[in-house]
Every structure is written in structure tokens, then in C-alpha cells.
PDB file of N, CA and C in Angstrom:
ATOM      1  N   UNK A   1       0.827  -1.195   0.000  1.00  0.00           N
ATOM      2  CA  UNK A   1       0.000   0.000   0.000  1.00  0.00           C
ATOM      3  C   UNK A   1       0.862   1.246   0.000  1.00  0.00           C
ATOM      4  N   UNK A   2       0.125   2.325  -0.714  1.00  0.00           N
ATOM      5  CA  UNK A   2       0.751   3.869  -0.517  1.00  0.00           C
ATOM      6  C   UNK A   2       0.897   4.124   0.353  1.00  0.00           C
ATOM      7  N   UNK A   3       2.271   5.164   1.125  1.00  0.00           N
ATOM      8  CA  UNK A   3       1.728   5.736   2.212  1.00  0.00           C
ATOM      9  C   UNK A   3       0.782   7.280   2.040  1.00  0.00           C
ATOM     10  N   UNK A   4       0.233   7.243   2.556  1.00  0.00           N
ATOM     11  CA  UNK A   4      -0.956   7.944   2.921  1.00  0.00           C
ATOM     12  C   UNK A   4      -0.205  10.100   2.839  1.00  0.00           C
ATOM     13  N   UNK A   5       0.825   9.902   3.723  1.00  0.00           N
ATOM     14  CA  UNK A   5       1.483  11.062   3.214  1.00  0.00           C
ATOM     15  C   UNK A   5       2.536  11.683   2.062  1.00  0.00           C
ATOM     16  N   UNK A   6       2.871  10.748   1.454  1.00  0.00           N
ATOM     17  CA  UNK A   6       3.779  10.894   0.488  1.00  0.00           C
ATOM     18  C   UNK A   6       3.009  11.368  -1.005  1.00  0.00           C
ATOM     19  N   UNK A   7       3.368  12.409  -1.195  1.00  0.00           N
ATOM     20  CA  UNK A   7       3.409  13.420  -2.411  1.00  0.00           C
ATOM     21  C   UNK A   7       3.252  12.505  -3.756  1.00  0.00           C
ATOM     22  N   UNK A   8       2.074  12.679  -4.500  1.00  0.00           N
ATOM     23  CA  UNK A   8       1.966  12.249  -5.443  1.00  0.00           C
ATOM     24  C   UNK A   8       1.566  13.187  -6.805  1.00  0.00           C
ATOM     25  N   UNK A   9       2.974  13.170  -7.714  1.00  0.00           N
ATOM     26  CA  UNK A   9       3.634  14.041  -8.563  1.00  0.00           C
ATOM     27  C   UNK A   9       3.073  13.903 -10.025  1.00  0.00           C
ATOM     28  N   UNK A  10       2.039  14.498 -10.475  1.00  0.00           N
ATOM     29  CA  UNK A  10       1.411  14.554 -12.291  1.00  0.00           C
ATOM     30  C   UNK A  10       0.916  15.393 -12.591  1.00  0.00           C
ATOM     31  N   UNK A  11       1.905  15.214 -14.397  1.00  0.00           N
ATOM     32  CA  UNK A  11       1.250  16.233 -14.928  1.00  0.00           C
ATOM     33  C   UNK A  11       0.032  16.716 -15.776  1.00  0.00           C
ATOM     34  N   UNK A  12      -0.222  17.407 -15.828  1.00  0.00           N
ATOM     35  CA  UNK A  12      -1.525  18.391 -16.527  1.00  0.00           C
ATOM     36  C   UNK A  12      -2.094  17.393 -17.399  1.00  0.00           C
ATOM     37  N   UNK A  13      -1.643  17.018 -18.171  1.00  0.00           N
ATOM     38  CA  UNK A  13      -2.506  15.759 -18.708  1.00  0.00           C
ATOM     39  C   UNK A  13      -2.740  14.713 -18.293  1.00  0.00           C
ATOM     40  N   UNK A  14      -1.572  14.664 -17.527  1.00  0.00           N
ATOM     41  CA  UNK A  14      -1.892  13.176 -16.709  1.00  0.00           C
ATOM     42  C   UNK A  14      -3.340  12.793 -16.055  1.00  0.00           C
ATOM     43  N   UNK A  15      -3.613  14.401 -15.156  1.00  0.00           N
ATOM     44  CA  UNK A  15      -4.535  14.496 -13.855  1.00  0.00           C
ATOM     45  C   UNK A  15      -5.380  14.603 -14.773  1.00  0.00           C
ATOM     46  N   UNK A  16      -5.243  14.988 -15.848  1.00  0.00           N
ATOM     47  CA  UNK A  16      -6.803  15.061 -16.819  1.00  0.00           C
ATOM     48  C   UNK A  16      -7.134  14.543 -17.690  1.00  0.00           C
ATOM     49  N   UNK A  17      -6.583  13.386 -17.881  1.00  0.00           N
ATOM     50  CA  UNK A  17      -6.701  12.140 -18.432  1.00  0.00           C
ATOM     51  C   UNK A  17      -6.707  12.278 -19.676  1.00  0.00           C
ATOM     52  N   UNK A  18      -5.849  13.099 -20.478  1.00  0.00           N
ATOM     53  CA  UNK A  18      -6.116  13.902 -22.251  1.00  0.00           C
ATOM     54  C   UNK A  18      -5.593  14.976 -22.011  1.00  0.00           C
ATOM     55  N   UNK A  19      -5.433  15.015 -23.732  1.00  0.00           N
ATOM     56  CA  UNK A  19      -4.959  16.257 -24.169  1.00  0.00           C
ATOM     57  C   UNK A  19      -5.724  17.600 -23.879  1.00  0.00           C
ATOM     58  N   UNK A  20      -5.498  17.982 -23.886  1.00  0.00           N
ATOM     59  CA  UNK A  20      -6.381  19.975 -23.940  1.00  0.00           C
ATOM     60  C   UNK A  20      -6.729  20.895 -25.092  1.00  0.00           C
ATOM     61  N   UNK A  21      -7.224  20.296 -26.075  1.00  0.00           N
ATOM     62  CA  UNK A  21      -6.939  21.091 -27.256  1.00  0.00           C
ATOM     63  C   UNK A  21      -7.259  22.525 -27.064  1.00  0.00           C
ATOM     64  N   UNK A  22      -6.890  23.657 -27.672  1.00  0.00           N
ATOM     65  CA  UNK A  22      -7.128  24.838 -27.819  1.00  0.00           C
ATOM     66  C   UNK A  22      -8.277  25.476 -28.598  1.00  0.00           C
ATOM     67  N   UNK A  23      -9.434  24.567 -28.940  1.00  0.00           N
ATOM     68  CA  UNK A  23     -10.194  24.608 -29.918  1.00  0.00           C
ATOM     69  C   UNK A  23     -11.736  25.915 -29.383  1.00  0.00           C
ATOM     70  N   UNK A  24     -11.262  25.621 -27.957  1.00  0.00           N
ATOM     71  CA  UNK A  24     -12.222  25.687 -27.209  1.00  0.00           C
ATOM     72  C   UNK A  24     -12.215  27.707 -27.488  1.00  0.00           C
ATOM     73  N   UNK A  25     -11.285  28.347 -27.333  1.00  0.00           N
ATOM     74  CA  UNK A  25     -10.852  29.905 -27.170  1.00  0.00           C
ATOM     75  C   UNK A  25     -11.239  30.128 -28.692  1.00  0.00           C
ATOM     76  N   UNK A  26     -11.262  29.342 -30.153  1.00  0.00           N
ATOM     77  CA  UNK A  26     -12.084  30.087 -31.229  1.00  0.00           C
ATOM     78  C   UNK A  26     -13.169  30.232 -31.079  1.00  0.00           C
ATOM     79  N   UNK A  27     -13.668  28.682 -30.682  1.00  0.00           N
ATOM     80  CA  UNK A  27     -15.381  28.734 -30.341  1.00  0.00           C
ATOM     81  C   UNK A  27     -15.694  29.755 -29.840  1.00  0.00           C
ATOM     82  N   UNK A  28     -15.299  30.074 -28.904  1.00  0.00           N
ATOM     83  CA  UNK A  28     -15.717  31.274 -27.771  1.00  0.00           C
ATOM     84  C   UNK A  28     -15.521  32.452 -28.713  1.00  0.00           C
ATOM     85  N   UNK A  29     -14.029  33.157 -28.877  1.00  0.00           N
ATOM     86  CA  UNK A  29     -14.299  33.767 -30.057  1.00  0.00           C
ATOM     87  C   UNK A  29     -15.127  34.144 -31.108  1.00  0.00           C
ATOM     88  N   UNK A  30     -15.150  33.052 -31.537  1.00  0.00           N
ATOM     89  CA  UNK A  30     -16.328  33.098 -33.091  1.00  0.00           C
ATOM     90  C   UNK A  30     -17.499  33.310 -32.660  1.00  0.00           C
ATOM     91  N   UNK A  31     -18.137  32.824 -31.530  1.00  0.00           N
ATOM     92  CA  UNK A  31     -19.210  32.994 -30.742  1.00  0.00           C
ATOM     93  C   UNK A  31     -19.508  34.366 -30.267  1.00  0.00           C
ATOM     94  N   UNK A  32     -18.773  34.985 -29.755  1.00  0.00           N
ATOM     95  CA  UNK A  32     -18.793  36.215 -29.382  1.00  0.00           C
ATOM     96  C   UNK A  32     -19.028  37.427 -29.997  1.00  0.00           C
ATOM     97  N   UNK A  33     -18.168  37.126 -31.637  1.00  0.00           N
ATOM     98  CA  UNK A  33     -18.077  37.910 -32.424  1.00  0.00           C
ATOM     99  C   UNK A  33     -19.544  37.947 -33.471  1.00  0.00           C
ATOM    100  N   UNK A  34     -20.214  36.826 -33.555  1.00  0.00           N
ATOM    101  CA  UNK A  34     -21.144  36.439 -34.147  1.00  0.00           C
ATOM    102  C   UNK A  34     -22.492  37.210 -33.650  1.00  0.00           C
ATOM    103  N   UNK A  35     -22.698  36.953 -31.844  1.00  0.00           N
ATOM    104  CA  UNK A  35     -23.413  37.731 -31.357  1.00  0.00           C
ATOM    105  C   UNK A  35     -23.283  39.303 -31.184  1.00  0.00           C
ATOM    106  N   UNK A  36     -22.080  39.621 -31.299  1.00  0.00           N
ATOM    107  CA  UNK A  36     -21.916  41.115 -31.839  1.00  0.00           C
ATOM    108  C   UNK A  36     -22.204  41.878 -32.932  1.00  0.00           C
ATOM    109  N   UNK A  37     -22.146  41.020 -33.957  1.00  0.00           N
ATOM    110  CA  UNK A  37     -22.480  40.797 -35.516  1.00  0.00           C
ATOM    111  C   UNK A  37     -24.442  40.744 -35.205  1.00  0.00           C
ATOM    112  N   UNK A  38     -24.661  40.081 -34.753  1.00  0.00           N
ATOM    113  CA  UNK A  38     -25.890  39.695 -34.758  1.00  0.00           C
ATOM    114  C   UNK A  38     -27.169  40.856 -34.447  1.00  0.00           C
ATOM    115  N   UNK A  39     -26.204  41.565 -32.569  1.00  0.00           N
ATOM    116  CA  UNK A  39     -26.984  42.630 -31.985  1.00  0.00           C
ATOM    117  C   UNK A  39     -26.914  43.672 -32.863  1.00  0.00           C
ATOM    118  N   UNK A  40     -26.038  44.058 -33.273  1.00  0.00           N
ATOM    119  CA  UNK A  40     -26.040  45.480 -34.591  1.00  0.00           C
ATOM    120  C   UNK A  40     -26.568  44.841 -35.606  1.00  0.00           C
ATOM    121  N   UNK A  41     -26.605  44.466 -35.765  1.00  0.00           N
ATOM    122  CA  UNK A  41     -27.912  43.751 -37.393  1.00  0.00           C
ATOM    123  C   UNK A  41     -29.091  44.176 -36.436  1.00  0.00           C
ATOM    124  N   UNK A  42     -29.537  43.729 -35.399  1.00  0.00           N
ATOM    125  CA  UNK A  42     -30.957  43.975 -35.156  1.00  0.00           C
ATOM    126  C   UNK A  42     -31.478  45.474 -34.815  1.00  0.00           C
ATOM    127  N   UNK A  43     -29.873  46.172 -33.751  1.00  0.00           N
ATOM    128  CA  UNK A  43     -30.334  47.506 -33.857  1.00  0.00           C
ATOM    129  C   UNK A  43     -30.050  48.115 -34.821  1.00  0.00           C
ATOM    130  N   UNK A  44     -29.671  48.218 -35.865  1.00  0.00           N
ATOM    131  CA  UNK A  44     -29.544  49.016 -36.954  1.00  0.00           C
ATOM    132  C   UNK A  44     -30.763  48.800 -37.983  1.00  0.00           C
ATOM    133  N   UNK A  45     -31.625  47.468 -38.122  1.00  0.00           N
ATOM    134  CA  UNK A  45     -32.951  47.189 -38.629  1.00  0.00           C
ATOM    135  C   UNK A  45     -34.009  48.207 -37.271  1.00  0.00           C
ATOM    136  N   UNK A  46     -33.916  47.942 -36.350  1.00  0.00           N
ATOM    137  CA  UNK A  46     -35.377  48.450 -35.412  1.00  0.00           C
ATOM    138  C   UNK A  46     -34.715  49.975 -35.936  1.00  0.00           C
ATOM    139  N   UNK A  47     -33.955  50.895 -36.317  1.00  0.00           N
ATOM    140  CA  UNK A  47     -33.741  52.357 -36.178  1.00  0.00           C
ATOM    141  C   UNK A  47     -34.780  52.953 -37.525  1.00  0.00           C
TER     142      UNK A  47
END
């Protein structure tokens, strides 16, 4: 058995069982920009 106090050392993928792709910060991006795109389309139609 482990001992119970001894330091157990992993990394970033390890603890998260996978990779991390970066895919996630365009989505958000593109998303953001889309609904910005979107709200001035609607206020510039209601004017």
C-alpha cells in the first residue's frame, strides 16, 4: 500500500486524463463575435 502522506507528482494531462486542445478559445471567439455581428444587425434594422 501507498503511504498515505507521500506526495503524489502529475502532470496536466496526466490528472486530466487527455490532451487539452485549444479549440475551445475560437469557439468562444467566433461565438462572441457572431453575437456582436448579430446585436447590430438587429439595432440598426429596429432604427
Amino acid at each position: 500500500m501507498a503511504d498515505e502522506n507521500e506526495t503524489v507528482h502529475r502532470s496536466t494531462e496526466q490528472a486530466r486524463a487527455g490532451a487539452t486542445p485549444h479549440m475551445t478559445r475560437y469557439i468562444l471567439g467566433f461565438s462572441l463575435v457572431l453575437v456582436v455581428v448579430i446585436f447590430a444587425i438587429l439595432v440598426l434594422v429596429r432604427v
